[in-house]
Protein backbone atom coordinates (compact mmCIF):
# COMPACT_ATOMS: atom_id res chain seq x y z
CA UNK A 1 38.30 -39.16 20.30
CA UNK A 2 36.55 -36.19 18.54
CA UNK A 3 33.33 -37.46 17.09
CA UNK A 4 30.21 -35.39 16.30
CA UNK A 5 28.43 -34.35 19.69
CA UNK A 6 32.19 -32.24 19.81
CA UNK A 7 31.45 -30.36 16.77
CA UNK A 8 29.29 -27.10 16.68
CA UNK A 9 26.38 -27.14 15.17
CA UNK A 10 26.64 -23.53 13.70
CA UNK A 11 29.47 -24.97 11.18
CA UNK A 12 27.27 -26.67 8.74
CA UNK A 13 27.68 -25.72 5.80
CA UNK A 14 26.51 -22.49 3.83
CA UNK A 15 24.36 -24.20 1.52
CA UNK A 16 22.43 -26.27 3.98
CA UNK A 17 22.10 -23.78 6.20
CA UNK A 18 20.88 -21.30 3.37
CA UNK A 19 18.35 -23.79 2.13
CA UNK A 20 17.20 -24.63 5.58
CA UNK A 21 16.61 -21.24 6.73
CA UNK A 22 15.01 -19.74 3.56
CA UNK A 23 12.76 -22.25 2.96
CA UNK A 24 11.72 -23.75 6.51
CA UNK A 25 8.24 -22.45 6.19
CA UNK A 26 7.94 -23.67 2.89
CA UNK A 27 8.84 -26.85 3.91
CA UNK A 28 7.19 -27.61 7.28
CA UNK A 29 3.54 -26.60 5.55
CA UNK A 30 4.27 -29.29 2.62
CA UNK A 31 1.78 -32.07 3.81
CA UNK A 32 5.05 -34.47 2.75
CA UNK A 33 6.41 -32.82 5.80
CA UNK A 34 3.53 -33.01 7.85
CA UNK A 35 3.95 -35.71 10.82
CA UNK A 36 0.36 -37.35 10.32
CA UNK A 37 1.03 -37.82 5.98
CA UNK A 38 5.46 -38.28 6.36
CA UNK A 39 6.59 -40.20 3.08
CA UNK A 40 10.81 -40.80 3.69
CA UNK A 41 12.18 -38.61 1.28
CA UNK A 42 15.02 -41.94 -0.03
CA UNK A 43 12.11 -43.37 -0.89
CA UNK A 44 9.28 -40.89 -2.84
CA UNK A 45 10.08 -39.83 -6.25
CA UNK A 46 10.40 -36.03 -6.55
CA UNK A 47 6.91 -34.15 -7.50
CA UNK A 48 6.38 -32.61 -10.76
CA UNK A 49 6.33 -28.85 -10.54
CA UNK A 50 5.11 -25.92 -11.97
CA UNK A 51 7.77 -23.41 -13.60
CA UNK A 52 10.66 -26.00 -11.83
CA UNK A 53 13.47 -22.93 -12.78
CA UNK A 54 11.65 -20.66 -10.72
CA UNK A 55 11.89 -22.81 -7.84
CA UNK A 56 15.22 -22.50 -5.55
CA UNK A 57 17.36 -24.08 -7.10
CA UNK A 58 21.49 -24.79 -5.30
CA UNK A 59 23.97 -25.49 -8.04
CA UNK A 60 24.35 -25.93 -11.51
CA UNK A 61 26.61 -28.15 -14.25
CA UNK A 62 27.71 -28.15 -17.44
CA UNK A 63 26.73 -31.61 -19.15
CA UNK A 64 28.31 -31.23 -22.40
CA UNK A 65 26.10 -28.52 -24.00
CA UNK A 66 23.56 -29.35 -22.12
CA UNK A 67 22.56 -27.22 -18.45
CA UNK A 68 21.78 -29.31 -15.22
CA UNK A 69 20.80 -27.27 -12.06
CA UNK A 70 19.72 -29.09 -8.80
CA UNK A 71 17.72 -28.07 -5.87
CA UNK A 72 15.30 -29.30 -2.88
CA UNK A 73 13.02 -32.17 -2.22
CA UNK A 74 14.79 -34.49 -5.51
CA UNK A 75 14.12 -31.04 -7.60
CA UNK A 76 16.61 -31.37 -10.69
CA UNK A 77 15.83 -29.35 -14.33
CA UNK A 78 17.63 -29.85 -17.52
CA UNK A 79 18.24 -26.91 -20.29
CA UNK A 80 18.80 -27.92 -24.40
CA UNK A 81 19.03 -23.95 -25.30
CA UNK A 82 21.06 -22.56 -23.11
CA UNK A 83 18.49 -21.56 -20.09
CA UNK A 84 15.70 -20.38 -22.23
CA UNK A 85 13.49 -23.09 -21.07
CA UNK A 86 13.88 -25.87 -18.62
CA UNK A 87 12.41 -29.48 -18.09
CA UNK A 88 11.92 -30.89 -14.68
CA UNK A 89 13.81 -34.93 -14.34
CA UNK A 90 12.76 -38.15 -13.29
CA UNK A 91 14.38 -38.19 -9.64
CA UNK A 92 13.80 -41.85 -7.50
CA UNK A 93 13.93 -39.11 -3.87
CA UNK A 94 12.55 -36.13 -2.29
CA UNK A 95 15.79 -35.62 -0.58
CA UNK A 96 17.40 -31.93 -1.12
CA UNK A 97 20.04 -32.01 -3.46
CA UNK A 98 23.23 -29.81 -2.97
CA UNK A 99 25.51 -30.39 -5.53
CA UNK A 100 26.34 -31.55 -9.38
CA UNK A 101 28.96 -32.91 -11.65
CA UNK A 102 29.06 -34.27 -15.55
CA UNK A 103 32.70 -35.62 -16.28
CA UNK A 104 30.93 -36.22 -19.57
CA UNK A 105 28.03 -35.11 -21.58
CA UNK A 106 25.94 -38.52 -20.84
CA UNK A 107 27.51 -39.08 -16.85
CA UNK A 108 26.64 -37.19 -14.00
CA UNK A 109 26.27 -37.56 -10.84
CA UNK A 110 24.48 -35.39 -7.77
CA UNK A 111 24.17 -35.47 -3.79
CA UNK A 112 22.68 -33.96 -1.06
CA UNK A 113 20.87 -34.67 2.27
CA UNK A 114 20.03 -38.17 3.69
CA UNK A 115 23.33 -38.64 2.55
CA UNK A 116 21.97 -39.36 -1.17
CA UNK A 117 24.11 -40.04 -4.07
CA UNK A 118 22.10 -40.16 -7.31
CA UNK A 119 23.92 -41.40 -10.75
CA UNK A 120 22.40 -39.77 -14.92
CA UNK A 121 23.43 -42.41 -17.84
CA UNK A 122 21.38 -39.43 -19.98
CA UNK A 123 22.56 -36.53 -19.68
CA UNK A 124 20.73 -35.94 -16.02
CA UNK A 125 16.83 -36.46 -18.00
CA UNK A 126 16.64 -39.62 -15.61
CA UNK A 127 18.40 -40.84 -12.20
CA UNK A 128 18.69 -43.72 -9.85
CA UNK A 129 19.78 -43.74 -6.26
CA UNK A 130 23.58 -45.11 -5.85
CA UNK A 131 24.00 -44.72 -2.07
CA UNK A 132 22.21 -42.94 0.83
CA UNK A 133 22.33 -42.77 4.81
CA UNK A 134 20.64 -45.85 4.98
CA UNK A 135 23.13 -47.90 3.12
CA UNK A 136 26.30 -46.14 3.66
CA UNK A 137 27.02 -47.21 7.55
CA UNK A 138 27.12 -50.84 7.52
CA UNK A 139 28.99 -50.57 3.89
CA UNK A 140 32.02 -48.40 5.08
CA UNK A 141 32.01 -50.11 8.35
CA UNK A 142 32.51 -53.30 6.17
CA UNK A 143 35.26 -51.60 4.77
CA UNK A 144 37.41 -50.57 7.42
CA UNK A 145 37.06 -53.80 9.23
CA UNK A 146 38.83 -55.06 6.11
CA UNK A 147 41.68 -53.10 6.45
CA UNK A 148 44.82 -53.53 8.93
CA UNK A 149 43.84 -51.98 12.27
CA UNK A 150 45.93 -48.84 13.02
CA UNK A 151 44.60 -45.69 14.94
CA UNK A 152 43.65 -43.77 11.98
CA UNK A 153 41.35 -46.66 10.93
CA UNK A 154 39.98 -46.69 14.72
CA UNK A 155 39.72 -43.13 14.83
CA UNK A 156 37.37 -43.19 11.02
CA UNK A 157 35.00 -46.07 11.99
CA UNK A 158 34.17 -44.23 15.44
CA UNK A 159 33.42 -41.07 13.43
CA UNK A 160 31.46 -42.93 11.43
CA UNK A 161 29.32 -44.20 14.38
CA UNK A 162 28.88 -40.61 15.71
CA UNK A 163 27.92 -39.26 12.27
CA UNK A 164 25.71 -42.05 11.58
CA UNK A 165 24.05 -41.98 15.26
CA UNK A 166 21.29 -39.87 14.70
CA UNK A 167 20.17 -41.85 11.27
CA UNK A 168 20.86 -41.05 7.28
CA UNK A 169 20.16 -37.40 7.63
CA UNK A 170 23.40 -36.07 7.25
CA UNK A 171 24.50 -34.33 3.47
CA UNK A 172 27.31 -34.99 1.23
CA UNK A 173 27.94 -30.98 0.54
CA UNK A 174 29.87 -31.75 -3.05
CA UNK A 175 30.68 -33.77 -5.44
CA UNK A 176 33.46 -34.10 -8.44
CA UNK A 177 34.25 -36.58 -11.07
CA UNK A 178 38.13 -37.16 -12.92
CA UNK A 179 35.88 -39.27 -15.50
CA UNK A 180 33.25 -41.76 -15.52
CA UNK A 181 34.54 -43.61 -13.01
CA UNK A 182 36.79 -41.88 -10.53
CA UNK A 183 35.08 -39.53 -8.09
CA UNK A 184 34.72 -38.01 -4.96
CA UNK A 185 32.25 -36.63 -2.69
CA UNK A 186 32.48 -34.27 0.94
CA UNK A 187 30.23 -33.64 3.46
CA UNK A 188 29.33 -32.75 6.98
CA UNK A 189 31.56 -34.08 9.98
CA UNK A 190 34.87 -34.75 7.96
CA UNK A 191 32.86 -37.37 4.89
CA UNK A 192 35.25 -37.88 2.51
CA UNK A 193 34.51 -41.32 -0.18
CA UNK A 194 35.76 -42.08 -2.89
CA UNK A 195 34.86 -44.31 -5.95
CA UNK A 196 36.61 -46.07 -8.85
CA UNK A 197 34.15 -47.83 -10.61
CA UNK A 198 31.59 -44.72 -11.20
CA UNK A 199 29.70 -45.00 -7.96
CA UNK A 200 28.81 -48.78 -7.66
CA UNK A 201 30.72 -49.44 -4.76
CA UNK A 202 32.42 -46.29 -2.42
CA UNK A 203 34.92 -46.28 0.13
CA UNK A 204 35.02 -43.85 2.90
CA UNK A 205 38.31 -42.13 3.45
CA UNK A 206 38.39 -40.48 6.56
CA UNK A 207 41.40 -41.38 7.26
CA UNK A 208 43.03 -40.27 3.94
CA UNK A 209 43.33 -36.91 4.65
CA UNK A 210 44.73 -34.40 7.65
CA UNK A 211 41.69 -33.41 9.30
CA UNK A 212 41.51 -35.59 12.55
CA UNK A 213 39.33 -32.77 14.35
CA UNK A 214 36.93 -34.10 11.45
CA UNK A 215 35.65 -30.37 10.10
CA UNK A 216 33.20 -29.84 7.61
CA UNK A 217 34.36 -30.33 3.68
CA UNK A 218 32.53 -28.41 2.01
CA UNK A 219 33.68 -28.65 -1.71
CA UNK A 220 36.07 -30.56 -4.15
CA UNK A 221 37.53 -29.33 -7.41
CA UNK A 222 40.09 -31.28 -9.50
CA UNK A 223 41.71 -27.81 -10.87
CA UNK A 224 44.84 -28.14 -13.21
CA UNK A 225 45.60 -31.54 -12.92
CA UNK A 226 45.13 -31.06 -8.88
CA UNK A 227 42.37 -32.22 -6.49
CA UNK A 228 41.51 -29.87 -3.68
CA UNK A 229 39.04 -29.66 -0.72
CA UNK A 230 38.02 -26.66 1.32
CA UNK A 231 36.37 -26.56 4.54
CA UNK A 232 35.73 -24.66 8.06
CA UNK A 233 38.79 -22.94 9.88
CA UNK A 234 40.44 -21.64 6.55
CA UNK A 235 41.64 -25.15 5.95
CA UNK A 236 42.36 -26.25 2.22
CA UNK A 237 43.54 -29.98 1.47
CA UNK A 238 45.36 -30.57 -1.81
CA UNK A 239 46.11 -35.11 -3.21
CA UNK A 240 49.08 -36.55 -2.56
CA UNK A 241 48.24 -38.79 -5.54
CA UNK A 242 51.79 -41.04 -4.35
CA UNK A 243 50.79 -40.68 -0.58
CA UNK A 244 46.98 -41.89 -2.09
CA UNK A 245 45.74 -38.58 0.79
CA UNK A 246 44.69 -35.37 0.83
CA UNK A 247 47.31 -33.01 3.07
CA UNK A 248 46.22 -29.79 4.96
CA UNK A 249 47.66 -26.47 3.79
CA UNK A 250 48.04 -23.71 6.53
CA UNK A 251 46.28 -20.60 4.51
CA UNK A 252 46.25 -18.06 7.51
CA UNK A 253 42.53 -17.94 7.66
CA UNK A 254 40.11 -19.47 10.49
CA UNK A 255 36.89 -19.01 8.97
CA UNK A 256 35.12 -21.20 6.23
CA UNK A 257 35.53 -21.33 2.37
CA UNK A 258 32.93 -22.51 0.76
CA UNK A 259 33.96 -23.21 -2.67
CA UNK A 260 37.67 -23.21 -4.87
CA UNK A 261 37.67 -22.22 -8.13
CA UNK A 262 41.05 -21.64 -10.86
CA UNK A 263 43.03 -22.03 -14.13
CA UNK A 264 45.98 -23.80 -13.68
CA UNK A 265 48.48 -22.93 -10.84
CA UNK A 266 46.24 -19.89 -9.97
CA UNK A 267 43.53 -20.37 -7.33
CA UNK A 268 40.98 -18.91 -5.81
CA UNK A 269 39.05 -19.80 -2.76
CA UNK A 270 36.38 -18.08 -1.23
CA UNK A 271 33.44 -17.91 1.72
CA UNK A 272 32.17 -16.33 4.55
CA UNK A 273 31.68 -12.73 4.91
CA UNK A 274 33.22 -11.89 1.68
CA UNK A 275 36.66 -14.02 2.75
CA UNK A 276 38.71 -14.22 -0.85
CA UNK A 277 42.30 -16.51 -0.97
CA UNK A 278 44.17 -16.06 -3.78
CA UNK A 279 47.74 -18.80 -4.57
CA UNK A 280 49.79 -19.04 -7.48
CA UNK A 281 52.01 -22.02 -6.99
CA UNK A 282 49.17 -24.68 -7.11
CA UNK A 283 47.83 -24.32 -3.25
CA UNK A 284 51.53 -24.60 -1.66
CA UNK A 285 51.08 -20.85 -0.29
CA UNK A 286 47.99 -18.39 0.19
CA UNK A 287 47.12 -14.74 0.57
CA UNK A 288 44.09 -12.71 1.42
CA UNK A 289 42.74 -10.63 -1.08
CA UNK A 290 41.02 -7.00 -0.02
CA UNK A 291 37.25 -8.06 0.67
CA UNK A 292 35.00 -5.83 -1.72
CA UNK A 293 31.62 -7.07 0.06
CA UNK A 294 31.34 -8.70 3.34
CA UNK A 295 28.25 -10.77 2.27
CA UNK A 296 28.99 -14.23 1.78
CA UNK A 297 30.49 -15.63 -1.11
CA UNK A 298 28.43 -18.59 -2.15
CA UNK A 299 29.79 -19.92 -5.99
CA UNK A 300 32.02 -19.31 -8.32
CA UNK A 301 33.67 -20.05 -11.49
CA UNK A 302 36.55 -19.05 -14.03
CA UNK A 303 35.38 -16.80 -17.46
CA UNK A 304 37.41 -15.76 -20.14
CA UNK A 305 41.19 -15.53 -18.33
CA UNK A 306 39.37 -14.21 -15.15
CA UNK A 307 37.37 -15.46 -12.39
CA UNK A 308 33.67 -14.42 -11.13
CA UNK A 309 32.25 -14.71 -7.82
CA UNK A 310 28.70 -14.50 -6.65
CA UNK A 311 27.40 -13.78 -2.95
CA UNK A 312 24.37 -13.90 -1.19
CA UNK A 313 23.71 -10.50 -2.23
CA UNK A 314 22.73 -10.37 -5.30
CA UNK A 315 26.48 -9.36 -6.21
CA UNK A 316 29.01 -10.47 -8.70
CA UNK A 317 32.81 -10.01 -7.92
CA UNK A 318 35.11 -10.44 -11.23
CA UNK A 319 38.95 -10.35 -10.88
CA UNK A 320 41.84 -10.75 -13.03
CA UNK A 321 44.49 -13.21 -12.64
CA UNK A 322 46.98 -10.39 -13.05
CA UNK A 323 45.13 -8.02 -10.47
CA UNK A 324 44.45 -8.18 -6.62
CA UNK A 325 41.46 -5.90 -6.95
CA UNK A 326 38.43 -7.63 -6.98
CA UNK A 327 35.17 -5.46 -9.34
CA UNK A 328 31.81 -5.55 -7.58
CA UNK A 329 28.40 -5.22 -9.45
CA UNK A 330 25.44 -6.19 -8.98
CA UNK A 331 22.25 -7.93 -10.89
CA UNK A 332 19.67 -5.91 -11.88
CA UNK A 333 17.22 -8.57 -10.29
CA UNK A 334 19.57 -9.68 -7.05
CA UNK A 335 18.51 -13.16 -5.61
CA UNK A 336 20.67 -15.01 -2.86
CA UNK A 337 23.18 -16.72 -5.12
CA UNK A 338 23.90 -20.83 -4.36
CA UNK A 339 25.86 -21.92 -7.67
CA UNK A 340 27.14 -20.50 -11.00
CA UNK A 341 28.54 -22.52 -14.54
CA UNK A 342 30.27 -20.55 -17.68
CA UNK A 343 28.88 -20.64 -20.81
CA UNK A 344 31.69 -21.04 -23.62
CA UNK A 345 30.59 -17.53 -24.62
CA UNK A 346 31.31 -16.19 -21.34
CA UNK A 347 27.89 -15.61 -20.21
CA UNK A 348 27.09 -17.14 -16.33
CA UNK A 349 24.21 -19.23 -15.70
CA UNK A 350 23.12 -18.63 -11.76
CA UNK A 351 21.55 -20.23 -9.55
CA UNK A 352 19.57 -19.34 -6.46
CA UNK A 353 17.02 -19.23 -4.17
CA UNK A 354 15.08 -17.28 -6.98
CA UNK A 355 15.49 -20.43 -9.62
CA UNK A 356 18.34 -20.46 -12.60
CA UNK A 357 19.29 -16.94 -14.96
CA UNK A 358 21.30 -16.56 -17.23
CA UNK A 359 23.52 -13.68 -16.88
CA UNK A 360 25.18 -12.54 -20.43
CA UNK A 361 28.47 -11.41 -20.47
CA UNK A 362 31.28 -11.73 -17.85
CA UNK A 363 30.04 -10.33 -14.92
CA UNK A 364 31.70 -7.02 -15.38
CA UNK A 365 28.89 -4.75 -16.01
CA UNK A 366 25.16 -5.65 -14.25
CA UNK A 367 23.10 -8.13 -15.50
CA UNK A 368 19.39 -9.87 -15.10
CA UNK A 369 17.80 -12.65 -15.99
């Protein structure tokens, strides 16, 4: 049975490994790192910092009008005025978040390592701990030995006791909301849950979707009225909502996407080395679009008709849903790009491992903070 010691190392996921090789140093010289002084990140409230928007920062959400970026050791900030100035949260860990998502103005929801879920009833100001690597295993354990035993059931719970061997440390990668209380999170290893009652109680489903070589999932976007996932090996997933699982689409590609963004029946998906997907019939078939970097797409979003990417560069790559060319610029201040969020006047607010700018305009001409 495949199970974790049988998957690579190297294929964890962009984010992670961006935010564990950038800021290593940083992080094993923090005396809350330091073996003699350890404090478990689940259970130390994040530390107040100084200029929190300057700090790397790895993806960002729209909460209404209201900005919500989110970044290591519990960091989360909070913008009333569009990114001119930033307040740090109250967050209950020190674990480092990874991902973001309001359904609503007041409801949000973010995750990260230690397999952390935190839950905002304000907008993201304040947040409490739903779920983490601690409590998760004997939970979803209790689950499937609930259900009927068949070998896809079998097959989940003994991934779960590989992934869950080593301790809570592994990440959920993303996160996405339908509303307040249906959502989803992915993560390292083939994690899929899902929730129904806004994160009180969530069931794993490994074995709702067609990945039994359990690969990394490393994002979910409901797009058009669709759910997707991408993941390593070029594989894309799109709900069955009558078959209640996710079904693998055969793009072409082996390497990994990182993110899926799209209006409609149009799609985009896009990762590593500059790797961009394009389909027009709602996932069902894909095609490679000419690469116009080979840096690593990281984030990106749809902007007035149009989508924008942004890469590890410093580089923003705007298409047109009519057009297979892809328009490369870059910002006048580059930083290594984790996340990105329109503003309703098309301007982008970025994130990286620089902080949060806001980029005005489309991304068609260079930009800065």
């Amino acid at each position: 049975m495949p199970g974790i010691s049988s998957v690579p190392q190297p294929r964890a996921r962009f984010r992670s490994a961006l935010l564990a090789g950038s800021l290593c140093a940083l992080l094993i010289s923090s005396p809350a790192f330091a073996a003699s002084t350890f404090r478990d990140p689940l259970d130390t409230p994040a530390e107040l910092r100084t200029n929190p928007a300057q700090r790397a920062l790895m993806a960002v959400a729209l909460a209404g009008e209201r900005l919500v970026a989110v970044g290591p050791r519990g960091l989360i900030v909070v913008s009333d005025d569009r990114g001119k100035s930033w307040t740090q949260a109250k967050v209950p860990v020190q674990s480092d978040l990874l991902a973001v998502h309001f359904p609503t103005p007041q409801q949000g929801w973010a995750v990260g390592h230690e397999g952390v879920v935190l839950h905002s009833a304000d907008g993201g100001s304040t947040w409490v701990k739903q779920l983490d690597g601690r409590s998760a295993p004997g939970a979803f354990k209790a689950h499937f030995a609930r259900m009927a035993p068949s070998p896809a059931v079998e097959a989940a719970s003994g991934q779960l006791d590989q992934n869950y061997r080593a301790g809570p440390a592994l990440p959920w990668l993303d996160v996405w909301f339908e509303d307040a209380n249906t959502g989803y999170a992915v993560g390292s290893f083939g994690m899929l849950m899902a929730t129904r009652d806004g994160g009180k109680t969530w069931e794993p489903w490994l074995e709702r979707i067609d990945n039994g070589e359990y690969l990394n999932l490393n994002a979910i976007r409901g797009i058009g009225g669709e759910l997707y996932i991408v993941g390593e090996r070029g594989r894309i997933y799109r709900f069955d909502r009558a078959a209640g699982r996710f079904a693998a689409v055969d793009t072409g590609y082996n390497g990994s996407f990182f993110g899926i963004a799209g209006e409609g029946p149009a799609l985009i998906a896009f990762g590593l080395r500059g790797v961009v997907y394009r389909s027009d019939d709602r996932g069902a078939t894909w095609r490679g679009l000419p690469a116009a970097s080979e840096q690593t797409i990281a984030a990106g979003t749809t902007v007035d008709g149009a989508f924008v990417l942004g890469n590890v560069a410093g580089q923003l790559l705007r298409g047109d849903w009519s057009s297979k060319a892809l328009v490369l610029t870059s910002l006048s201040q580059p930083m290594r790009m984790t996340g990105m969020a329109a503003l309703a006047d098309g301007s982008l607010v970025l994130t990286g491992l620089d902080g949060v700018r806001i980029h005005a305009g489309n991304g068609a001409a260079p930009g800065g903070k």
